[in-house]
N, C-alpha and C. Protein backbone atom coordinates (compact mmCIF):
# COMPACT_ATOMS: atom_id res chain seq x y z
N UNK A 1 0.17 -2.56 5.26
CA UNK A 1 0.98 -2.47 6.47
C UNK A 1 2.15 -1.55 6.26
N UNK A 2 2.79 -1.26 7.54
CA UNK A 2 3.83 -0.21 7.31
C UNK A 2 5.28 -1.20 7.67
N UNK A 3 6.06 -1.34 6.91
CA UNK A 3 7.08 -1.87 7.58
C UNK A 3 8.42 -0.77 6.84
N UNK A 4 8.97 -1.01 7.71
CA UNK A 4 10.73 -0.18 7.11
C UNK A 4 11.72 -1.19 6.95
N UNK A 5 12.31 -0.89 5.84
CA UNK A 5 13.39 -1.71 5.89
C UNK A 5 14.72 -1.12 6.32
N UNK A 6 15.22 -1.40 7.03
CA UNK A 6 16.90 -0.26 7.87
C UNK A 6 18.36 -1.44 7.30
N UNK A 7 18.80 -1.40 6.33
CA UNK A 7 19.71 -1.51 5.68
C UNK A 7 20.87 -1.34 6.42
N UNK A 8 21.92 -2.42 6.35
CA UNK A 8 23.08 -1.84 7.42
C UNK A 8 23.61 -0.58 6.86
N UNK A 9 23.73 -0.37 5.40
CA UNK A 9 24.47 0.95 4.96
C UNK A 9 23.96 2.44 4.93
N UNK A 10 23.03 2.66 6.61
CA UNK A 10 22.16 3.97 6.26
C UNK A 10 22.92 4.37 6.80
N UNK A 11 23.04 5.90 5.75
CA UNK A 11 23.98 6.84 6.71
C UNK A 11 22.91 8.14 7.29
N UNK A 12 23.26 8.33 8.39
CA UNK A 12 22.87 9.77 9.18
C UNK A 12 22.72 10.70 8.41
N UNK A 13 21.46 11.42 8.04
CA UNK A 13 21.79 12.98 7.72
C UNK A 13 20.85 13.73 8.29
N UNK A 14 21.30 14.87 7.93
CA UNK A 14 20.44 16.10 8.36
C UNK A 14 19.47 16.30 7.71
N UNK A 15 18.18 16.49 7.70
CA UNK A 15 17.39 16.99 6.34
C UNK A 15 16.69 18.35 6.41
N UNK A 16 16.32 18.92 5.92
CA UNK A 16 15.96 20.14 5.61
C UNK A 16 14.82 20.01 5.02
N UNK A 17 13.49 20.52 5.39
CA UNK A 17 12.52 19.96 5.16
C UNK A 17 11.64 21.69 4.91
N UNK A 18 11.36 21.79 3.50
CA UNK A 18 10.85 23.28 2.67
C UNK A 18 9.25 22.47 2.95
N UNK A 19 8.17 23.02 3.02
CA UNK A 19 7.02 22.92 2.32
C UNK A 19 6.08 23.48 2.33
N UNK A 20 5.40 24.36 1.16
CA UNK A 20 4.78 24.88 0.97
C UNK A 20 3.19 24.89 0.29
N UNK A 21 2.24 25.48 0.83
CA UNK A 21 1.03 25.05 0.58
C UNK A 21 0.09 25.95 0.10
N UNK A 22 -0.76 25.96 -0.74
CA UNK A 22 -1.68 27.05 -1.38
C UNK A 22 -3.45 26.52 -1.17
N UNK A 23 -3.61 27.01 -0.36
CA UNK A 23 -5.26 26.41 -0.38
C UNK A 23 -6.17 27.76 -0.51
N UNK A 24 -7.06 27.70 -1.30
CA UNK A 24 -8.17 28.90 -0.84
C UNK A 24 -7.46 30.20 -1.24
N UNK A 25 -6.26 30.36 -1.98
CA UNK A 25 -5.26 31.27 -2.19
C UNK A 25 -4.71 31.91 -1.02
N UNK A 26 -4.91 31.24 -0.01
CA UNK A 26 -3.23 31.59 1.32
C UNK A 26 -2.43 30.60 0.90
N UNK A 27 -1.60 31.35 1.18
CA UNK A 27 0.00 30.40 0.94
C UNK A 27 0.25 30.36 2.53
N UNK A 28 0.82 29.09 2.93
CA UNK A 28 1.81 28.83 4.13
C UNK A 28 2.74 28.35 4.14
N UNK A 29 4.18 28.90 4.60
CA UNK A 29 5.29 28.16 4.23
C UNK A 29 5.36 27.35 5.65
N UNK A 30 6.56 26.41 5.67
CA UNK A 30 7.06 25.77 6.85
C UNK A 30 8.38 24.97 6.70
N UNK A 31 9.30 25.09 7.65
CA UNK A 31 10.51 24.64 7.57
C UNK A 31 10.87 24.03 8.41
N UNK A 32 11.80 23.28 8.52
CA UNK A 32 11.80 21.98 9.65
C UNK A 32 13.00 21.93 9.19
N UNK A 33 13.55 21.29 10.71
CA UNK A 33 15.18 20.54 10.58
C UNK A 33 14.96 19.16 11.33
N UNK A 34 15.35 18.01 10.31
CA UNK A 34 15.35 16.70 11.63
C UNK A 34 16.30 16.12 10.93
N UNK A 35 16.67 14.80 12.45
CA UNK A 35 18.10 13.96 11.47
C UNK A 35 17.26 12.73 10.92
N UNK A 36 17.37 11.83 10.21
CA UNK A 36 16.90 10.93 9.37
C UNK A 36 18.48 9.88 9.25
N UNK A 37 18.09 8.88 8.20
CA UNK A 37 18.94 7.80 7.90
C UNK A 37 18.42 8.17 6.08
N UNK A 38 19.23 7.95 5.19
CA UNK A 38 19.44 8.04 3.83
C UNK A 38 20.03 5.94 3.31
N UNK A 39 19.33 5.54 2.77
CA UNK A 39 19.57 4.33 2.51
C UNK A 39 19.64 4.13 0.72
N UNK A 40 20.34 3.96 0.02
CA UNK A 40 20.47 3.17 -1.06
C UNK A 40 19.70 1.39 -1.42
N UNK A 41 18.67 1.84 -2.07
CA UNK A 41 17.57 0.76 -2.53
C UNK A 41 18.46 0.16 -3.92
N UNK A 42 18.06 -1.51 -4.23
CA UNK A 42 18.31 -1.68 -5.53
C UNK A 42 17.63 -0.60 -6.70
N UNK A 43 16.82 0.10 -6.42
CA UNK A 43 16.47 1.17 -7.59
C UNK A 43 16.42 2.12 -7.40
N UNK A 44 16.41 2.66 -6.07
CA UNK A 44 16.65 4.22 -5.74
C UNK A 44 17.09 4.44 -4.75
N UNK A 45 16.29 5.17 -4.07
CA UNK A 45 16.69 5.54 -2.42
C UNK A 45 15.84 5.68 -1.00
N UNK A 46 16.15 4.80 -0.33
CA UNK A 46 15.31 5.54 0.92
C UNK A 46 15.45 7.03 2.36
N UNK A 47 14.59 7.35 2.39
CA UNK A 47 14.76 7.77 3.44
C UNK A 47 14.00 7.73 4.55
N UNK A 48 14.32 7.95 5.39
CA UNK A 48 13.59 8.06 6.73
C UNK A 48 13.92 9.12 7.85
N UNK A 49 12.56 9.60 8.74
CA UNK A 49 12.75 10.48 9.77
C UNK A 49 11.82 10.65 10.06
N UNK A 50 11.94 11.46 11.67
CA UNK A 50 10.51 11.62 12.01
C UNK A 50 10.75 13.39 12.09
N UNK A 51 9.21 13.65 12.21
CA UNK A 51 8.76 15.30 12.18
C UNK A 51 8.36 15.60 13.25
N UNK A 52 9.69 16.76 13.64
CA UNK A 52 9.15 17.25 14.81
C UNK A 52 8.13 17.57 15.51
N UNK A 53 7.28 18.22 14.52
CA UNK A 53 5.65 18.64 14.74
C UNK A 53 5.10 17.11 14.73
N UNK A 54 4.18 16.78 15.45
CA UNK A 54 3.06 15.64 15.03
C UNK A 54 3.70 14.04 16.08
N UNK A 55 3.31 12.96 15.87
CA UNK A 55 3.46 12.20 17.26
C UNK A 55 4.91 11.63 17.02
N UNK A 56 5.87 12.33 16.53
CA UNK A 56 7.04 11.70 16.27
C UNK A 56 6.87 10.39 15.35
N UNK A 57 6.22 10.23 14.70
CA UNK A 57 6.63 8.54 14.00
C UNK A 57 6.77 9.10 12.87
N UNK A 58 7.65 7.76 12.29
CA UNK A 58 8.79 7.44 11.42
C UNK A 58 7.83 7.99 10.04
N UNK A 59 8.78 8.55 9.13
CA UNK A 59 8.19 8.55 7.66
C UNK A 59 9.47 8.24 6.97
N UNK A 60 8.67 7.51 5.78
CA UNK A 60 9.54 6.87 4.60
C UNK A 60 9.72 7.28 3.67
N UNK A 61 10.05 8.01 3.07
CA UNK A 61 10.22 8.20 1.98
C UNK A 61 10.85 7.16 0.59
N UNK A 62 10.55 6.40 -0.33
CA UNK A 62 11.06 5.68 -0.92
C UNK A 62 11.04 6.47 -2.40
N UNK A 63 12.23 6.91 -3.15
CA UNK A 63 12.28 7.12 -4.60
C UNK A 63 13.00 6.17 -5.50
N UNK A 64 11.98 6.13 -6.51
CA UNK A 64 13.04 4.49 -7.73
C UNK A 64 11.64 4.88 -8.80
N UNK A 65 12.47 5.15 -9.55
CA UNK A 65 12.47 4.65 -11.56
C UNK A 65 11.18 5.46 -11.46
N UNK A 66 11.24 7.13 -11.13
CA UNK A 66 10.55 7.94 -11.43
C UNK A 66 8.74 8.10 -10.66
N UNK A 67 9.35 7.80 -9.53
CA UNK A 67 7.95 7.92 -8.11
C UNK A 67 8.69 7.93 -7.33
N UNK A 68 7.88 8.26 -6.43
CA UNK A 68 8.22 8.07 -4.85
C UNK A 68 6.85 8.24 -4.23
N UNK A 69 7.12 7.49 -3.02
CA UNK A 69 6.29 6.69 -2.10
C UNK A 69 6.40 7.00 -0.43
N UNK A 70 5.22 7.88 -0.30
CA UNK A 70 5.58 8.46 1.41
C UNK A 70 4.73 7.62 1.96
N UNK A 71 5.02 6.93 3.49
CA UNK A 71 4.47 6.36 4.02
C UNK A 71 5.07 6.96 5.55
N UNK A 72 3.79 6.90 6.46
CA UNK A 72 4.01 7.20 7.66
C UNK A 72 3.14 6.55 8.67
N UNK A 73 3.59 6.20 9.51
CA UNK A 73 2.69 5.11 10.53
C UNK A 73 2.09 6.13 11.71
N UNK A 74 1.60 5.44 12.68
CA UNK A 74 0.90 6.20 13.67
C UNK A 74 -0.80 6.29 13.62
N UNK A 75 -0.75 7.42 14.33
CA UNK A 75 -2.65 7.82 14.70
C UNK A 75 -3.08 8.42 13.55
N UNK A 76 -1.72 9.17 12.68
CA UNK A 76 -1.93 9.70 11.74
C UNK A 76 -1.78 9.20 10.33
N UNK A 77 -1.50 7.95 10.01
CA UNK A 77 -1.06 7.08 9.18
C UNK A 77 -1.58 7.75 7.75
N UNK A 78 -0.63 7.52 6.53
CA UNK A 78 -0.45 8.65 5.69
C UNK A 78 0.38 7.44 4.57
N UNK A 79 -0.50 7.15 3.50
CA UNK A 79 0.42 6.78 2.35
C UNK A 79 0.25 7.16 0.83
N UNK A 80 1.41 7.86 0.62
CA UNK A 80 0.87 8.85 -1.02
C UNK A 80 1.95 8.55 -1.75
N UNK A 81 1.26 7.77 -2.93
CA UNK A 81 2.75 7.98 -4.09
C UNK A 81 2.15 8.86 -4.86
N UNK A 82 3.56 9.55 -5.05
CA UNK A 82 3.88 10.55 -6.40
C UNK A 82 4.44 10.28 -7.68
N UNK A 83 3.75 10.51 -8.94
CA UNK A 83 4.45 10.12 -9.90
C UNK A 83 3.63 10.97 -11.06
N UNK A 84 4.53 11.93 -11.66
CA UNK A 84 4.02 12.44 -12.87
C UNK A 84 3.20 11.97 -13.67
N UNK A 85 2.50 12.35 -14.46
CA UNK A 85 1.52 11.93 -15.35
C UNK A 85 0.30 10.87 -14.95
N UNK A 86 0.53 10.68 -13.51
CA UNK A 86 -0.36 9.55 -12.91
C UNK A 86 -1.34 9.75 -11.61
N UNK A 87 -2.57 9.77 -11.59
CA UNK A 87 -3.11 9.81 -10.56
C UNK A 87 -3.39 8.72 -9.47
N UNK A 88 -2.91 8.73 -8.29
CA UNK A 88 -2.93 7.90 -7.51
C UNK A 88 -3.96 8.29 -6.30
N UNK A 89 -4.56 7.46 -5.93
CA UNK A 89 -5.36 7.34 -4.53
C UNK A 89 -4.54 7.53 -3.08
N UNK A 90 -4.79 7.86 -2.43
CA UNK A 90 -3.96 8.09 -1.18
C UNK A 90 -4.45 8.13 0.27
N UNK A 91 -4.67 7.25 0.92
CA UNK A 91 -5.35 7.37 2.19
C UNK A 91 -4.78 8.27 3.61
N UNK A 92 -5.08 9.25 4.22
CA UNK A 92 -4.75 9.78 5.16
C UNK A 92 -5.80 10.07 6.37
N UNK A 93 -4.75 9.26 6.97
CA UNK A 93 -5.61 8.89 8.96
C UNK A 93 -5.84 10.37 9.52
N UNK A 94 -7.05 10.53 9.91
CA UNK A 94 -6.96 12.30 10.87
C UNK A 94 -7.80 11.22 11.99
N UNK A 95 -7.97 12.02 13.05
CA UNK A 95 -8.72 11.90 14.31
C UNK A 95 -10.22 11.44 14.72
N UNK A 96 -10.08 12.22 12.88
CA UNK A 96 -12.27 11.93 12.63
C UNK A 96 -12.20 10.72 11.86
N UNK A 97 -11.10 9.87 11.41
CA UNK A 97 -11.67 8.99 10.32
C UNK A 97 -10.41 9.27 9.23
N UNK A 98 -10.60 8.21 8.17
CA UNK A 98 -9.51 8.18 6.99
C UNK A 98 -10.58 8.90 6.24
N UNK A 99 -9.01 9.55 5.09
CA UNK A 99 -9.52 10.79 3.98
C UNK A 99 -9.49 9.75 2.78
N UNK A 100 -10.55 9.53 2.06
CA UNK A 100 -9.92 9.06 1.03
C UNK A 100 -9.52 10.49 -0.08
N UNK A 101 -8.29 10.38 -0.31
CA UNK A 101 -7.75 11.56 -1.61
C UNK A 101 -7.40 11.00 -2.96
N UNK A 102 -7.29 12.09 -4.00
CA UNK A 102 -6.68 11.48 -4.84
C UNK A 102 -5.13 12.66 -4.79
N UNK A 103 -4.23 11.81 -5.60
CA UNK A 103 -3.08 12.55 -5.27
C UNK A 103 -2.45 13.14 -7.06
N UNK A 104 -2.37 14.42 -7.82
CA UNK A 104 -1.60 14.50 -8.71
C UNK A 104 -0.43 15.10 -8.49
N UNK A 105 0.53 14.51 -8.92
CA UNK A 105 1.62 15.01 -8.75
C UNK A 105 2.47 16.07 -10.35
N UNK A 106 2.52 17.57 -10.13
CA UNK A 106 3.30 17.63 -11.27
C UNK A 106 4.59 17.88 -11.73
N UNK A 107 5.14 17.36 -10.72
CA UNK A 107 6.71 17.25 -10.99
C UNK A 107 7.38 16.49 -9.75
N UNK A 108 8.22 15.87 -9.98
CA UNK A 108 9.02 14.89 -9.05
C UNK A 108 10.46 15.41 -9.71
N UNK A 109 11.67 15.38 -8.46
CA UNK A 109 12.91 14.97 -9.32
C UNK A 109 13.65 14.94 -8.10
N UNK A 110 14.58 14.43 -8.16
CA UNK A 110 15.76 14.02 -6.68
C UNK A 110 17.25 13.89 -7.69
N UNK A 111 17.84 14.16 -6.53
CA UNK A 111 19.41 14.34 -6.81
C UNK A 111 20.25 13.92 -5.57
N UNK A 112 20.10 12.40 -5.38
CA UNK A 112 20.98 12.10 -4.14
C UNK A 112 22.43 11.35 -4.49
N UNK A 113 23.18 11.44 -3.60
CA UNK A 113 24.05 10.49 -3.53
C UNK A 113 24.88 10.16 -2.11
N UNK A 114 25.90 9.24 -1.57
CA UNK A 114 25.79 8.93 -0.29
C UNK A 114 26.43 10.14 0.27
N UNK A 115 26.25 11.01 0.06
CA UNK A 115 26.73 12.69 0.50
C UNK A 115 25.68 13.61 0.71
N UNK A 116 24.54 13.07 0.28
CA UNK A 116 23.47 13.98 0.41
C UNK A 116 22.86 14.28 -1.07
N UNK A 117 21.90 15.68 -1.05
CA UNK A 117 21.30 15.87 -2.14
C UNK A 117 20.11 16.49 -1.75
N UNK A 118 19.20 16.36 -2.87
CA UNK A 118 17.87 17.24 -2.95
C UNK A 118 16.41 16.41 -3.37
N UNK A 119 15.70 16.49 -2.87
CA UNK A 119 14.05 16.30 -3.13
C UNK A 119 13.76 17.20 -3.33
N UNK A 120 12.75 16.73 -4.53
CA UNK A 120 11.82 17.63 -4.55
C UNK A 120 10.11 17.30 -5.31
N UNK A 121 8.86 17.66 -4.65
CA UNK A 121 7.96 16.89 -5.35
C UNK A 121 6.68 18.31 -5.28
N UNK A 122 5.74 18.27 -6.62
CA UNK A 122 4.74 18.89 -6.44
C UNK A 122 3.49 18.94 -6.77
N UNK A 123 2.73 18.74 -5.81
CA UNK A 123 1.36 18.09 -6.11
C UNK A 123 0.37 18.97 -5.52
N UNK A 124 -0.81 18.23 -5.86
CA UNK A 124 -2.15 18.69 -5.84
C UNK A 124 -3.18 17.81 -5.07
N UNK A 125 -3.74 17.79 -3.70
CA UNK A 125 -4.38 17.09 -3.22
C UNK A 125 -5.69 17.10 -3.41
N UNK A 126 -6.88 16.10 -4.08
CA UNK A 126 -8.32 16.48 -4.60
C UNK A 126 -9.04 15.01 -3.21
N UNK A 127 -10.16 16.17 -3.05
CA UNK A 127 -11.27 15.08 -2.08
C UNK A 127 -12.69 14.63 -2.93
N UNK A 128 -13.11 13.62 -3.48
CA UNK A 128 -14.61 13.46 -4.61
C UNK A 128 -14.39 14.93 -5.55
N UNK A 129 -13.06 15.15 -6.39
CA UNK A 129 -12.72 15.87 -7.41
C UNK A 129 -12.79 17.47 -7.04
N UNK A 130 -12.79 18.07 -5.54
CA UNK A 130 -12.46 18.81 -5.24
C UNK A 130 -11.31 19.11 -5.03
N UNK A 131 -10.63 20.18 -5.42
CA UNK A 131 -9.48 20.48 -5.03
C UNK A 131 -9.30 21.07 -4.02
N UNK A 132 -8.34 20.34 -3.07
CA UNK A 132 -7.90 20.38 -1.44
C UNK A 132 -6.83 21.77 -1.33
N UNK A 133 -5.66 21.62 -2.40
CA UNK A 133 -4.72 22.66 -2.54
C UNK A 133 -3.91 22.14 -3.14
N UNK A 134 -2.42 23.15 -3.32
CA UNK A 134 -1.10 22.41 -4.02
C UNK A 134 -0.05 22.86 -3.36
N UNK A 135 0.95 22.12 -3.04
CA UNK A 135 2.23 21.43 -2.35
C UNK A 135 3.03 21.61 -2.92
N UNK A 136 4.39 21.91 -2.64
CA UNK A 136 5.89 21.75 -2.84
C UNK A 136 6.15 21.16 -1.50
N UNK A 137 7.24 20.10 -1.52
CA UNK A 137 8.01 19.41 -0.72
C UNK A 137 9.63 19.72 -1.35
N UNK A 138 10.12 20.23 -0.52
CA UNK A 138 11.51 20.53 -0.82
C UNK A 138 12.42 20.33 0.55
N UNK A 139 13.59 18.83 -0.32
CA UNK A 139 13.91 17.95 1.36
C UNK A 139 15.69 18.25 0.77
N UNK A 140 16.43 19.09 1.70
CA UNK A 140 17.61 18.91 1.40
C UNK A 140 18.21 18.01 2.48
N UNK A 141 19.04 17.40 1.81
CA UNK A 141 19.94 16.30 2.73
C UNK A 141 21.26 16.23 2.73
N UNK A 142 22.01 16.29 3.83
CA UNK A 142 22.93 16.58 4.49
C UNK A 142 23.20 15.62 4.89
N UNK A 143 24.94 14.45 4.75
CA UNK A 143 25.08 13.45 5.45
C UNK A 143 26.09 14.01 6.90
N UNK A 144 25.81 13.29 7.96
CA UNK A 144 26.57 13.99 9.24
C UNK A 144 27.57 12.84 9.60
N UNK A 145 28.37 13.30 10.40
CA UNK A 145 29.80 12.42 10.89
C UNK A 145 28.71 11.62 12.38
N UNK A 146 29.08 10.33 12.19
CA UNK A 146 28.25 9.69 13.69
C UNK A 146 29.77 9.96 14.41
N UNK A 147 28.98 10.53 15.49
CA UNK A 147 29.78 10.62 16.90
C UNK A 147 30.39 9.09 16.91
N UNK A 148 31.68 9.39 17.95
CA UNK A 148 31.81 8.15 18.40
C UNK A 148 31.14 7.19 19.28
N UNK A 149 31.34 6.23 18.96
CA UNK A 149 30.43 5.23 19.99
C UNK A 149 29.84 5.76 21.33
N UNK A 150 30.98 5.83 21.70
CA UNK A 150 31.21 6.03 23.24
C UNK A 150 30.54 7.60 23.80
N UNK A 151 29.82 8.47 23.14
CA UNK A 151 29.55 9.37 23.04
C UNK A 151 27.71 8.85 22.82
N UNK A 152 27.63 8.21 22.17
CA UNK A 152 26.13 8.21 21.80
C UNK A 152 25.28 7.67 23.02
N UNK A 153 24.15 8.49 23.03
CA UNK A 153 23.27 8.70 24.17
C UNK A 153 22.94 7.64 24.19
């Protein structure tokens, strides 16, 4: 199941969303701006936001004690942990049916604090030991001033 946990202490940020993809040897870049919530976990950190492109629902991001864990709900439902040296399974919802993948990741590292910071993760998506392509995710985060009350839509 997908559940979020929303912590009273999330603060607003901006995120900056790099990612880049190599399949078949084209490269495609893509860049995105959305606002999100940044939450402090007993072991790491969460985040959350939705992507402009695609049906708007929520993605999670969760990092602690060297992984992280994307989860996203919807038509498109999407859950992949990343973690060096480890291959993980990863199911992703498309239109025709779930993918089963496997996911390697070869490098993870983050640098947050309640001011913001950096993601960053890079992997390799395989379908029955084919290789799908390889990924960079590069998430900068930006914390923003909440408007005043009386201002919010």
């Amino acid at each position: 199941g997908y559940r979020a946990v929303l912590s009273m202490d999330a603060l607003s940020v901006s995120i900056t969303l790099r990612s880049r993809q190599s399949q078949d040897g084209e490269e495609t870049h893509l860049e995105q701006r959305m606002a999100g919530t940044l939450s402090a976990t007993r072991n790491g950190w969460q985040l959350q936001y939705r992507e402009p492109s695609g049906e708007g629902e929520e993605t999670c991001l969760t990092l602690e004690q060297g992984r992280a864990l994307l989860e996203r709900g919807g038509p498109m439902e999407t859950r992949m942990c990343f973690q060096p040296g480890a291959v993980h399974p990863a199911r992703y919802q498309t239109l025709y049916g779930a993918l089963e993948l496997s996911v390697e990741t070869d490098y993870l590292g983050w640098e947050l604090s309640h001011s913001g910071g950096r993601v960053m993760i890079r992997y390799r998506l395989s379908a029955q030991e084919q290789l799908l392509g390889a990924y960079t995710l590069q998430l900068r985060v930006r914390t923003v001033q909440e408007p005043p009350a009386d201002e919010q839509k």
